[in-house]
Protein backbone atom coordinates (compact mmCIF):
# COMPACT_ATOMS: atom_id res chain seq x y z
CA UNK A 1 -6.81 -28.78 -10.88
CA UNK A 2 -3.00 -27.63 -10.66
CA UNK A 3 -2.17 -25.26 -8.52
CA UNK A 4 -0.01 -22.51 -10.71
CA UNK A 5 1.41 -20.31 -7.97
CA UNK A 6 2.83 -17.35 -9.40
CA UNK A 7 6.65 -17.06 -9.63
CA UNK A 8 6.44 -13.08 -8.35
CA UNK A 9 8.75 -12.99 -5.86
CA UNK A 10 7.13 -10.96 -2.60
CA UNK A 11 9.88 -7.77 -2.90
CA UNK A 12 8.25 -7.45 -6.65
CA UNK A 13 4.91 -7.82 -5.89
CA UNK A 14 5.35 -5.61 -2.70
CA UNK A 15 7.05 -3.00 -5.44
CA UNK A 16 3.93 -3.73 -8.54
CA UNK A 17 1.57 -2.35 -5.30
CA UNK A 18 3.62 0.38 -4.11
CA UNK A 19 3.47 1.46 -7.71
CA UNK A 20 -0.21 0.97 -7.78
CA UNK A 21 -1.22 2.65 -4.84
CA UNK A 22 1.00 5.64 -5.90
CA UNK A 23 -0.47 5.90 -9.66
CA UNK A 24 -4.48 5.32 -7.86
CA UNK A 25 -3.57 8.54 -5.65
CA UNK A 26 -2.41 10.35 -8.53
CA UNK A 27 -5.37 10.01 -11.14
CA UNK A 28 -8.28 7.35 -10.31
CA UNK A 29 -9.31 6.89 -14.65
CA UNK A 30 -12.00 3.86 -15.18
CA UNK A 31 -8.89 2.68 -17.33
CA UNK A 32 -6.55 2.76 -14.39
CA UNK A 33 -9.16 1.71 -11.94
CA UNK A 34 -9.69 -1.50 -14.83
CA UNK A 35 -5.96 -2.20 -15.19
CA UNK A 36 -5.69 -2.04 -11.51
CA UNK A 37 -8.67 -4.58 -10.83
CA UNK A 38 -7.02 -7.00 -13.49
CA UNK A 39 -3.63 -6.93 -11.55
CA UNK A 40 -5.49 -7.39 -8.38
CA UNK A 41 -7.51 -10.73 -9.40
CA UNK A 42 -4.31 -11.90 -11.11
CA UNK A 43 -2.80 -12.83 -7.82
CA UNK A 44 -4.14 -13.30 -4.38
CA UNK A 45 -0.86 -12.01 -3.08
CA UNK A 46 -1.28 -9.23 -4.94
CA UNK A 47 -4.61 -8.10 -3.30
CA UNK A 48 -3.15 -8.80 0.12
CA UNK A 49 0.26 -6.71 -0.86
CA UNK A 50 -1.69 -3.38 -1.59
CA UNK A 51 -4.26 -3.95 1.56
CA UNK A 52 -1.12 -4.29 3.83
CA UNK A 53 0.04 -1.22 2.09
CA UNK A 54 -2.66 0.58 1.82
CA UNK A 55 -3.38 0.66 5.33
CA UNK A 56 0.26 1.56 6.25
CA UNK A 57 -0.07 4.91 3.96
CA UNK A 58 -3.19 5.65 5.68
CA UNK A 59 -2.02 4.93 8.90
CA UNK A 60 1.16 7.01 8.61
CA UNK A 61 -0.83 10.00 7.17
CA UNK A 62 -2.83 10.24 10.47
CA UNK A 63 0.09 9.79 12.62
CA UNK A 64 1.15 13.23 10.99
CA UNK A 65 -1.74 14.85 12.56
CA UNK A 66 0.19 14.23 16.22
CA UNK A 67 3.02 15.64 14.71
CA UNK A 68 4.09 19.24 16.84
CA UNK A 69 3.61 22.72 14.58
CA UNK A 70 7.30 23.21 15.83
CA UNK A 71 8.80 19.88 14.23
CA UNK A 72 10.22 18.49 17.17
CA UNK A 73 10.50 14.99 17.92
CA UNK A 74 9.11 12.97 20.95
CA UNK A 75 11.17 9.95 21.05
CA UNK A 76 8.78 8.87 24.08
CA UNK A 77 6.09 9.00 21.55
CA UNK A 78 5.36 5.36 20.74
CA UNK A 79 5.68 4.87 24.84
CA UNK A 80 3.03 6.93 25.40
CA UNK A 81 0.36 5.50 23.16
């Protein structure tokens, strides 16, 4: 069996799930939902592309709840952790 890697280049495929996980958050239809499960079995890099992101845009929204009420910034944040 040949092996038919896909000719997606990683910046477009990172792009095709940034684009996904933006239209999922917006409106979760069956139809999306089906369109999206096609375009994840299409590619294995595509499935790994959205988990990566996926977990970065959940990540960063919990990292807001450290944020202070007043907006200001601790740059010794990270160092702190």
């Amino acid at each position: 069996m040949a092996n038919h890697r896909s000719t997606e280049t990683a910046a477009a495929i990172n792009k095709a799930a940034a684009i996904w996980l933006l239209r999922l958050e917006a409106s979760a239809s069956p139809e999306l939902r089906k369109d999206f499960q096609k375009w994840l079995d299409k590619e294995p890099r595509h499935r790994a592309a959205f988990v990566r992101l996926r977990f970065a845009w959940y990540t960063s929204d919990k990292f807001r709840l450290f944020r202070p009420a007043d907006g200001s910034v601790d740059e010794d944040f990270i160092a702190k952790l």
